[in-house]
N, C-alpha and C. Protein backbone atom coordinates (compact mmCIF):
# COMPACT_ATOMS: atom_id res chain seq x y z
N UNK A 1 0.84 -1.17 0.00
CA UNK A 1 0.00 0.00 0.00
C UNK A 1 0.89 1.24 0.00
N UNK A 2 0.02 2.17 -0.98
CA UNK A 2 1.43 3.23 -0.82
C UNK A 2 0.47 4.48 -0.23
N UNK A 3 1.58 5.38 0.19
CA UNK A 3 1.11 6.38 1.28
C UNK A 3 0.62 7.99 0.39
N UNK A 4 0.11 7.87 -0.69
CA UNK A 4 -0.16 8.69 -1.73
C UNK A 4 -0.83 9.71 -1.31
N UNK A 5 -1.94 8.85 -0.16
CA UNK A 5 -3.29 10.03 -0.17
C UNK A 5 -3.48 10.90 1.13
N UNK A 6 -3.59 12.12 1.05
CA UNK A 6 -3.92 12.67 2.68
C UNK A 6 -4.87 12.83 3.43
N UNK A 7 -5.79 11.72 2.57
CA UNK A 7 -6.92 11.35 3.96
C UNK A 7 -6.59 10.07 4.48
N UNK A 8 -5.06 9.33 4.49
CA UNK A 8 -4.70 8.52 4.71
C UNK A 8 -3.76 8.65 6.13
N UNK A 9 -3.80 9.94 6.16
CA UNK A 9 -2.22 10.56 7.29
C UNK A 9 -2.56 9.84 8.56
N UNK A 10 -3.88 9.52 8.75
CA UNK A 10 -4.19 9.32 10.32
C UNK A 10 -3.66 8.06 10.42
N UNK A 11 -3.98 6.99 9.72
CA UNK A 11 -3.69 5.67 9.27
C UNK A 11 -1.87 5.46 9.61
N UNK A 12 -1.33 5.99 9.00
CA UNK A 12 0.01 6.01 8.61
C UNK A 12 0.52 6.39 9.99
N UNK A 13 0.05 7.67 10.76
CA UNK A 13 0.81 7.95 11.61
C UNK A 13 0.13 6.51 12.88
N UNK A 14 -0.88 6.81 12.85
CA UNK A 14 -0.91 5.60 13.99
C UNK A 14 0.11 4.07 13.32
N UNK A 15 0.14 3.55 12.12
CA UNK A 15 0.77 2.49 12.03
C UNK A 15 2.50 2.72 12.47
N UNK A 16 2.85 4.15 12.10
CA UNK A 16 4.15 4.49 12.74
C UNK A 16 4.86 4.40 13.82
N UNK A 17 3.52 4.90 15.06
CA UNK A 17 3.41 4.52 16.08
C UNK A 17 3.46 3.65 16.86
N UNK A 18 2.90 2.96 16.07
CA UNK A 18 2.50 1.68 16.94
C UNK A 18 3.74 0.62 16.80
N UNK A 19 4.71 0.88 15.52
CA UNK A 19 6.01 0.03 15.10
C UNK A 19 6.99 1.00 15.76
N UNK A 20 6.68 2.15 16.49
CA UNK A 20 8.24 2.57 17.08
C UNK A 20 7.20 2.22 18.71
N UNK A 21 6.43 1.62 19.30
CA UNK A 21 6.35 1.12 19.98
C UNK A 21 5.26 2.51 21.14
N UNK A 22 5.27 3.33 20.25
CA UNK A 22 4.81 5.01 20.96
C UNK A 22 3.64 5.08 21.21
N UNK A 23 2.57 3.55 21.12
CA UNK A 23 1.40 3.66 20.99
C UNK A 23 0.51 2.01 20.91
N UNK A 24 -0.34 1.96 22.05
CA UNK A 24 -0.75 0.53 21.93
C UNK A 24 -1.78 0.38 21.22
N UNK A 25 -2.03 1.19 20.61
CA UNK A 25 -3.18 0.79 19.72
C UNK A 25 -3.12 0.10 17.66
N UNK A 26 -3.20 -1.04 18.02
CA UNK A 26 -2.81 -1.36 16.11
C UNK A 26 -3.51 -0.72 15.30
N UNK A 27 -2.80 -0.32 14.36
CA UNK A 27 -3.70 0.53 13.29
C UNK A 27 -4.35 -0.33 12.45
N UNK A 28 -5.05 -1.67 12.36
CA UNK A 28 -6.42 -2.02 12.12
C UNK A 28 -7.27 -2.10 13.14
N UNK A 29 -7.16 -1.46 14.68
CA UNK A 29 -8.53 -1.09 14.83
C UNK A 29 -8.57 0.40 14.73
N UNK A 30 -8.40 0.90 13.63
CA UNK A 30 -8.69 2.13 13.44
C UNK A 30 -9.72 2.63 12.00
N UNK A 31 -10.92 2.28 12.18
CA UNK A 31 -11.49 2.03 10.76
C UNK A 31 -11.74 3.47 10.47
N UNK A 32 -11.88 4.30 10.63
CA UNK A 32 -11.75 5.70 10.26
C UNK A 32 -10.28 6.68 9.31
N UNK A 33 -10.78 7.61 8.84
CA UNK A 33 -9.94 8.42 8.49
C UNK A 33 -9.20 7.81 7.23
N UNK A 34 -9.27 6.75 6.56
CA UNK A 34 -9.32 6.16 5.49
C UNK A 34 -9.85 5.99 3.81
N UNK A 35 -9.15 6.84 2.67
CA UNK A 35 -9.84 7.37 1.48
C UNK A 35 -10.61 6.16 1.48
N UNK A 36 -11.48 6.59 -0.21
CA UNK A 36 -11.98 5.21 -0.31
C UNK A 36 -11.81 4.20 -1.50
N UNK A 37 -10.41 4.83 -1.79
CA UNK A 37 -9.49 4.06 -2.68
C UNK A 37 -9.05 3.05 -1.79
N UNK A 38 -8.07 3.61 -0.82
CA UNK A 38 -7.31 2.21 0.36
C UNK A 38 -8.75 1.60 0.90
N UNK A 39 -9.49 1.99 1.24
CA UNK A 39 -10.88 0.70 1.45
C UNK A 39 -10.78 -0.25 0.85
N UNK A 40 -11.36 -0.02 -0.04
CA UNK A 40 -11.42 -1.07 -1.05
C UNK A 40 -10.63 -2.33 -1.50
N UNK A 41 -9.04 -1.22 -1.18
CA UNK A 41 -8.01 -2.47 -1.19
C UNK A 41 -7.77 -3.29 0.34
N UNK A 42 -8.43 -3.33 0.73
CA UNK A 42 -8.57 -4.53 2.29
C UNK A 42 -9.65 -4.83 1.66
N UNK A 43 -9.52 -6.31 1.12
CA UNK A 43 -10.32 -7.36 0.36
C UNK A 43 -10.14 -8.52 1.38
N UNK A 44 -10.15 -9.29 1.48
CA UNK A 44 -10.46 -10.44 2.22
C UNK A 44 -8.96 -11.48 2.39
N UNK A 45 -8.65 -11.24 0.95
CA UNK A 45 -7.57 -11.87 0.73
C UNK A 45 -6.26 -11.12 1.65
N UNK A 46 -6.43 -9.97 0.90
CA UNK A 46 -5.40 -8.90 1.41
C UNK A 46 -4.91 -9.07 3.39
N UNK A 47 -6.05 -9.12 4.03
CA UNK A 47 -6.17 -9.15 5.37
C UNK A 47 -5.92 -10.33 5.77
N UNK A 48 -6.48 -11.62 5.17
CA UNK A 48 -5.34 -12.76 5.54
C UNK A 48 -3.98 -13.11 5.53
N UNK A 49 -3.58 -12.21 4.22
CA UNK A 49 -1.87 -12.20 3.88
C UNK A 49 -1.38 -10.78 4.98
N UNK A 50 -2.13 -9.73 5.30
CA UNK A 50 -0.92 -9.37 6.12
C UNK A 50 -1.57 -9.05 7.27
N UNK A 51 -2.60 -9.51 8.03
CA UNK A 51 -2.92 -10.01 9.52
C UNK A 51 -3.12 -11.06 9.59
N UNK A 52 -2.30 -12.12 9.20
CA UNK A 52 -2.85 -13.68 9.40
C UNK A 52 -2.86 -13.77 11.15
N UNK A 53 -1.90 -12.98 12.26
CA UNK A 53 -1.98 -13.49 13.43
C UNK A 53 -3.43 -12.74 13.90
N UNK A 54 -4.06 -12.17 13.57
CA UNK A 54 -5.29 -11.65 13.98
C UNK A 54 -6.06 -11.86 13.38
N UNK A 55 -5.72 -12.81 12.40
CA UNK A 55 -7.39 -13.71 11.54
C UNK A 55 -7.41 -15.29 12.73
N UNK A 56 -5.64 -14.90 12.84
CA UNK A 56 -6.05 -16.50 13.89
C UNK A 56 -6.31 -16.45 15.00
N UNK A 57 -6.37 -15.46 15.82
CA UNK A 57 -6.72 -14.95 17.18
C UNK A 57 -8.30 -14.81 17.14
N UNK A 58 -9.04 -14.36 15.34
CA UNK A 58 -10.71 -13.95 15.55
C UNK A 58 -11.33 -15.51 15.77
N UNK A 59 -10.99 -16.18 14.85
CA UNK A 59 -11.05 -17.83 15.47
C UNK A 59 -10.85 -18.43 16.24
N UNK A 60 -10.16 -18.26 17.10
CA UNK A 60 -9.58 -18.38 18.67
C UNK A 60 -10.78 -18.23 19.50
N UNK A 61 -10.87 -16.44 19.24
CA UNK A 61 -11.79 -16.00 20.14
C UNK A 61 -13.67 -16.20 19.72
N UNK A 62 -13.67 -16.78 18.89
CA UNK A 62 -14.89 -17.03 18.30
C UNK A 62 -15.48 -18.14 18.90
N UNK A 63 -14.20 -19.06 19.56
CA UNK A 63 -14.05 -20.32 19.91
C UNK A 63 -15.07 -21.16 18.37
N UNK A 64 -14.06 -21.37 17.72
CA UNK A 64 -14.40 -21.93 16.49
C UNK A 64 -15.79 -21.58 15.32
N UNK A 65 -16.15 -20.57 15.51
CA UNK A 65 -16.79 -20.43 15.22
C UNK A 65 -16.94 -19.45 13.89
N UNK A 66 -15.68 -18.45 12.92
CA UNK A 66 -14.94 -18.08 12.14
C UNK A 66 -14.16 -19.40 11.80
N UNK A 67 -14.60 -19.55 9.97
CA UNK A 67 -13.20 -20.00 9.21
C UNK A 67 -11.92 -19.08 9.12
N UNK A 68 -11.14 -19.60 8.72
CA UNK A 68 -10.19 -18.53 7.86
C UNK A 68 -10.72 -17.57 7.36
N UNK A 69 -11.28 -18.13 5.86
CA UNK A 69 -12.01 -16.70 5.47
C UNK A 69 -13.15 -16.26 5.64
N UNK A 70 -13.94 -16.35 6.56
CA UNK A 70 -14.75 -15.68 7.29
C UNK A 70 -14.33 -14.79 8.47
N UNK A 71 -13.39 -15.07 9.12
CA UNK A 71 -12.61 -14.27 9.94
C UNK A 71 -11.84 -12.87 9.10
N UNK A 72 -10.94 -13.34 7.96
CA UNK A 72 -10.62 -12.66 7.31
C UNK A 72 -11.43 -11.59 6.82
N UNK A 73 -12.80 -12.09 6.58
CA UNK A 73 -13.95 -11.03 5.73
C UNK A 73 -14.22 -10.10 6.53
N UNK A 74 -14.58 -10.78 8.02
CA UNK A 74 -15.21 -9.96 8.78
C UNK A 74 -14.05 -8.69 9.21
N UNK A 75 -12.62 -8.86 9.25
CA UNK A 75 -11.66 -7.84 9.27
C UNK A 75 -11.76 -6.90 8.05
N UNK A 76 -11.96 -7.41 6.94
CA UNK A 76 -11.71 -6.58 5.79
C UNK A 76 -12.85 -5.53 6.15
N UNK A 77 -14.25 -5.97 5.89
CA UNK A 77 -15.49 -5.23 6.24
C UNK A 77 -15.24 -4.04 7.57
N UNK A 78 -14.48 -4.66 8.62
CA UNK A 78 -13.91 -3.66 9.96
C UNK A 78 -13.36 -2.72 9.40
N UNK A 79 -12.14 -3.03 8.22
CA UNK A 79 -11.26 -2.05 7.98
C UNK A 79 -12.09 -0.84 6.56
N UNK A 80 -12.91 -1.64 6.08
CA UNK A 80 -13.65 -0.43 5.43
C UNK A 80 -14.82 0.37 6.28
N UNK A 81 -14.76 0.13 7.44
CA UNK A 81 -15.98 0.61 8.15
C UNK A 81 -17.39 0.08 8.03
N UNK A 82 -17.52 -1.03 7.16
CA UNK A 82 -19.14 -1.06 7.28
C UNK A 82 -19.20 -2.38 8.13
N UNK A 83 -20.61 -2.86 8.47
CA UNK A 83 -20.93 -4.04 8.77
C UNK A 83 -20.93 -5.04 8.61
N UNK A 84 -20.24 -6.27 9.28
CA UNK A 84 -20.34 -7.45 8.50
C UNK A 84 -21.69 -8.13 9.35
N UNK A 85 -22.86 -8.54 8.75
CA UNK A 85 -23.49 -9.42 9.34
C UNK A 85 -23.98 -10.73 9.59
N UNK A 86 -23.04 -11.31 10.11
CA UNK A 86 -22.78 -12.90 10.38
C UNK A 86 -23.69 -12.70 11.66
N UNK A 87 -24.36 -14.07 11.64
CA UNK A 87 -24.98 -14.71 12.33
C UNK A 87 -24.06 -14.03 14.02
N UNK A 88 -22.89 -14.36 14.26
CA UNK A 88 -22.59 -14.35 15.58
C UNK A 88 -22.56 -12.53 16.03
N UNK A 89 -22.18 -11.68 15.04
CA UNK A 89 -22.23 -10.14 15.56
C UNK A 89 -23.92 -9.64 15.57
N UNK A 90 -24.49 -10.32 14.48
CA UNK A 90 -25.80 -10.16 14.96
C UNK A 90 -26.85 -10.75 15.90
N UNK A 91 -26.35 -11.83 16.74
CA UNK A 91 -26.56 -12.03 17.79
C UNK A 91 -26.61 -11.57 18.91
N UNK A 92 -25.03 -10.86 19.06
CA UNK A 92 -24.40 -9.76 20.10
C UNK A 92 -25.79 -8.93 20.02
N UNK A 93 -25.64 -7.81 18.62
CA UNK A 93 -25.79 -6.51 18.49
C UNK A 93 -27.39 -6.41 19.22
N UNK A 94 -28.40 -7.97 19.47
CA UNK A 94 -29.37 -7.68 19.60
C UNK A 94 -29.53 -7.03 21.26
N UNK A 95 -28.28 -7.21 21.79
CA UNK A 95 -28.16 -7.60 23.67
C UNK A 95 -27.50 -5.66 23.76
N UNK A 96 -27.09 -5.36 22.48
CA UNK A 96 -27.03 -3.99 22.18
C UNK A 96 -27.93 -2.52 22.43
N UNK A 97 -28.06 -1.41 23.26
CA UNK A 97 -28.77 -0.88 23.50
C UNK A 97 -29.86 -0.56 22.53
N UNK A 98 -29.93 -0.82 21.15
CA UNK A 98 -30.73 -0.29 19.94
C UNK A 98 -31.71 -1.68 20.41
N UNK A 99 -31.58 -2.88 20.51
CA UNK A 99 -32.19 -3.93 20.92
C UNK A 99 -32.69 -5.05 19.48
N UNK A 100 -31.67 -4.25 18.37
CA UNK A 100 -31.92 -4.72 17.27
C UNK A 100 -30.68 -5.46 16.44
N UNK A 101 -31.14 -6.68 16.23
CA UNK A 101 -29.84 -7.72 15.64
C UNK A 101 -29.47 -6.64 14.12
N UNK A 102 -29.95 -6.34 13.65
CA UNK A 102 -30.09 -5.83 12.06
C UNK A 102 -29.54 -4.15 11.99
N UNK A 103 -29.61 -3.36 13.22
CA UNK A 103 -28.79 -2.12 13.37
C UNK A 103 -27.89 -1.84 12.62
N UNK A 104 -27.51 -0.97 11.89
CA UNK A 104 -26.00 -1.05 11.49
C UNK A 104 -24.87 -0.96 12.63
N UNK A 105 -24.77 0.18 12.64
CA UNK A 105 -24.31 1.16 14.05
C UNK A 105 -24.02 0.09 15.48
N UNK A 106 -25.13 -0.71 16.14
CA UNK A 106 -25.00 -1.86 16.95
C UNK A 106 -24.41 -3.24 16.42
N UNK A 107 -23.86 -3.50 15.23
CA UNK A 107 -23.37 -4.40 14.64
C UNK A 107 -21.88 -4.29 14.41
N UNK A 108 -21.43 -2.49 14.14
CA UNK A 108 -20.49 -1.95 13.88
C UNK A 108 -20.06 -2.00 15.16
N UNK A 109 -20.76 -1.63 16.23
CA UNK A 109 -20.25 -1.90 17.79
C UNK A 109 -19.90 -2.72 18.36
N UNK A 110 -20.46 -3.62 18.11
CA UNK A 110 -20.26 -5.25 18.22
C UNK A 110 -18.73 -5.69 17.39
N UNK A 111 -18.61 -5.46 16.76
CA UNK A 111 -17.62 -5.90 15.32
C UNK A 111 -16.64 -5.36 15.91
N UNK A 112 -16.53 -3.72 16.08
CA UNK A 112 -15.30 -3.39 16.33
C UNK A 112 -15.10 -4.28 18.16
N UNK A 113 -15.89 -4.22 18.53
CA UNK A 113 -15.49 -4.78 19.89
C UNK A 113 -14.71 -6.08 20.31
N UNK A 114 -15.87 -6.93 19.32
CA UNK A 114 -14.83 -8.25 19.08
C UNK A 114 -13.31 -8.90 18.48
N UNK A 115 -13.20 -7.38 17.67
CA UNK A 115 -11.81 -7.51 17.24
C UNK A 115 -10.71 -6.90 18.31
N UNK A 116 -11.58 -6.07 18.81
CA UNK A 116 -10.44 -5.11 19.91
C UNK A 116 -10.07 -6.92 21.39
N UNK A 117 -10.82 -7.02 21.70
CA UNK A 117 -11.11 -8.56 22.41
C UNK A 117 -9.84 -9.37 22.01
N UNK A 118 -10.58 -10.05 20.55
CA UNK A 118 -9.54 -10.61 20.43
C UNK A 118 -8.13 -10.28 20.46
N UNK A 119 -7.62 -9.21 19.79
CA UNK A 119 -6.41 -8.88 19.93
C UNK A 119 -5.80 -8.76 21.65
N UNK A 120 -6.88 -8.03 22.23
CA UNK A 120 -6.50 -7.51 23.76
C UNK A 120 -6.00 -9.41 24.53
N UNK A 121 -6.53 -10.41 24.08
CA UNK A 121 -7.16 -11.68 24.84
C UNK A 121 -5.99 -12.57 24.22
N UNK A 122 -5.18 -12.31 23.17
CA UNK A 122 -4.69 -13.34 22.53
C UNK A 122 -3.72 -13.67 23.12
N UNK A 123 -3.54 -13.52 24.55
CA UNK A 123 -2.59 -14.70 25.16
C UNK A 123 -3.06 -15.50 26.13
N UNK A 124 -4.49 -15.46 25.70
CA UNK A 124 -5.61 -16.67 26.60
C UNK A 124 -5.81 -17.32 25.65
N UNK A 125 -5.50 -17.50 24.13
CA UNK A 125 -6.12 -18.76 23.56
C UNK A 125 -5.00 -20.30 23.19
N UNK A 126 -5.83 -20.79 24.14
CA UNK A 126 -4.38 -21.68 24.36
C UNK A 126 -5.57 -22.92 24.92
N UNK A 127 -6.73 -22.98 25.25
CA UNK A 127 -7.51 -23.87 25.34
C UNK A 127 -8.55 -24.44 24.49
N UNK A 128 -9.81 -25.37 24.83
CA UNK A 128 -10.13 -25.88 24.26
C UNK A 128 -11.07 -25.31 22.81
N UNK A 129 -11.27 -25.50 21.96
CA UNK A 129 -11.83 -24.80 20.90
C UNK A 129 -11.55 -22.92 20.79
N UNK A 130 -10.13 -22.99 21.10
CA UNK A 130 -9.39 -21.82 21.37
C UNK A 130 -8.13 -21.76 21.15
N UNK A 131 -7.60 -22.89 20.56
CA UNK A 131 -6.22 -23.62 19.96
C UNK A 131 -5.84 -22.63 19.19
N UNK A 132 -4.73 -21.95 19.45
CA UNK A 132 -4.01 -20.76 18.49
C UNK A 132 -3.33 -21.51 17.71
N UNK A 133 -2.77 -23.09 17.96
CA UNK A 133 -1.88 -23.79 16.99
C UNK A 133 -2.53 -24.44 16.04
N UNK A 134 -3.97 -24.87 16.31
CA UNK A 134 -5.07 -24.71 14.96
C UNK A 134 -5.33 -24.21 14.30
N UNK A 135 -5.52 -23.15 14.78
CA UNK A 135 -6.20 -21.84 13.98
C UNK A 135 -4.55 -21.10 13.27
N UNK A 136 -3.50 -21.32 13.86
CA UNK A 136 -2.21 -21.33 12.46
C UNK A 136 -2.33 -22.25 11.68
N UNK A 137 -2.89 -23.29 11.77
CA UNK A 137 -2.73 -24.51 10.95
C UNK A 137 -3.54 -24.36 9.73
N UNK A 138 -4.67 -23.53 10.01
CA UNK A 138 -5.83 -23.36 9.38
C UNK A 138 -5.61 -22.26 8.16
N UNK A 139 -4.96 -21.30 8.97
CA UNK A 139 -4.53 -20.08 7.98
C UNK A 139 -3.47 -20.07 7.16
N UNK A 140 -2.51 -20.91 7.56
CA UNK A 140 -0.94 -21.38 6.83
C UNK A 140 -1.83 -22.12 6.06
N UNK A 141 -2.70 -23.32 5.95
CA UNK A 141 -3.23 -24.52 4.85
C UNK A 141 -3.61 -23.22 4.00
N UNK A 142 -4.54 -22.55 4.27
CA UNK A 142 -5.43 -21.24 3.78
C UNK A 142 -4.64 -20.51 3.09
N UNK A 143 -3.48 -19.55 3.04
CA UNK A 143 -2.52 -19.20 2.57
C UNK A 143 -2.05 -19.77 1.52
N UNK A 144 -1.53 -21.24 1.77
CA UNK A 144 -0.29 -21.82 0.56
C UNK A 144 -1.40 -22.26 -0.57
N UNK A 145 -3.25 -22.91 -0.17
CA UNK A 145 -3.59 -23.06 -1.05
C UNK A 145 -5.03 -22.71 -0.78
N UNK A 146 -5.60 -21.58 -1.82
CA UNK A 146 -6.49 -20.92 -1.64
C UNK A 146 -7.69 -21.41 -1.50
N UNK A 147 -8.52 -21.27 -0.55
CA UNK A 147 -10.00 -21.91 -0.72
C UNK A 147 -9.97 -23.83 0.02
N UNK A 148 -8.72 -23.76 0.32
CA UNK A 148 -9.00 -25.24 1.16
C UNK A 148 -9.55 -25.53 2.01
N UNK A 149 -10.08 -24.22 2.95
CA UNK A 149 -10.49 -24.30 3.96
C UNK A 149 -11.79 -24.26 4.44
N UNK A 150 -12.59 -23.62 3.22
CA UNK A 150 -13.70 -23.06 2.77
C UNK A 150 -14.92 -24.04 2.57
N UNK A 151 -14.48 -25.56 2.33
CA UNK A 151 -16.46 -26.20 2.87
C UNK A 151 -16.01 -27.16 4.16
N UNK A 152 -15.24 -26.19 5.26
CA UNK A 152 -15.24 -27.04 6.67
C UNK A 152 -16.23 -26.46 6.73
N UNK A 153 -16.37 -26.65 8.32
CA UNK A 153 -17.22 -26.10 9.23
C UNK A 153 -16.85 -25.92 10.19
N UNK A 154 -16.94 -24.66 10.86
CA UNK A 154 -15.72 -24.17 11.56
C UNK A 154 -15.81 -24.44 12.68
N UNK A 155 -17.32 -25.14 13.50
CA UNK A 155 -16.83 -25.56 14.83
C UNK A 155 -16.64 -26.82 15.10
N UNK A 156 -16.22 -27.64 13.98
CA UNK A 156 -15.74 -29.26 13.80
C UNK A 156 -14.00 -28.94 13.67
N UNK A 157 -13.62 -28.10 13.53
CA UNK A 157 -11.81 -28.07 13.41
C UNK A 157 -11.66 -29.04 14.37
């Protein structure tokens, strides 16, 4: 990704940050402040090849319940700002003050929350249907050959 655009600056400086260590916050949970050229390019694919440890941590924390690329999607969708609505964030979003599974806004709340979680949590997944050495196993198979992973079912891993 190149650093072309200056509705991109916010992006850039938090990722700066966060690699000279000046800042605990990763710049994918920052879905804001982003043209909507670089949107677009966080595709599904894109977010598995360069957050694979936080596609395997959303599976972790899903406790099996994210594939690969369903985990992956639901990041890409985070990083363009809109909603992903899978069955499990629209579950949350209903326990959400709007009281509605279908909200955008309470889905987006939900979404960003569960990613902030996982990342915050990922040195608790180390148990049962929480296997971080699965869920590498899953994303490395996923990686070297595309779509292998894609008619499991993700809480049989």
């Amino acid at each position: 990704m190149k650093r072309t655009c200056e509705d991109c600056v916010g992006y850039w400086e938090a990722r700066e940050q966060f690699r000279k260590g000046t800042s605990n916050v990763h710049p994918c949970l920052i879905p804001g402040g982003i043209c909507e050229k670089f949107k677009y390019a966080w595709t599904r694919d894109v977010c598995m090849k360069k957050y694979p440890r936080l596609v395997m941590h959303l599976i972790c924390h899903s406790l099996g319940y994210f594939t690969p690329g369903s985990a992956a999607n639901a990041l890409s969708f985070h990083k363009a700002g809109k909603p992903f609505f899978c069955e499990w964030f629209s579950h949350m979003a209903q326990f959400e003050p709007e009281k509605d599974m279908w909200n955008e806004q309470a889905v987006l709340r939900v979404q960003t929350n569960v990613i902030k979680w996982a990342f915050r949590n990922r040195h608790t997944h180390s148990r049962y249907m929480a296997d971080y050495k699965q869920a590498r196993q899953l994303v490395r198979q996923e990686l070297s050959s595309k779509g292998s992973t894609s008619q499991m079912l993700a809480s049989w891993f």
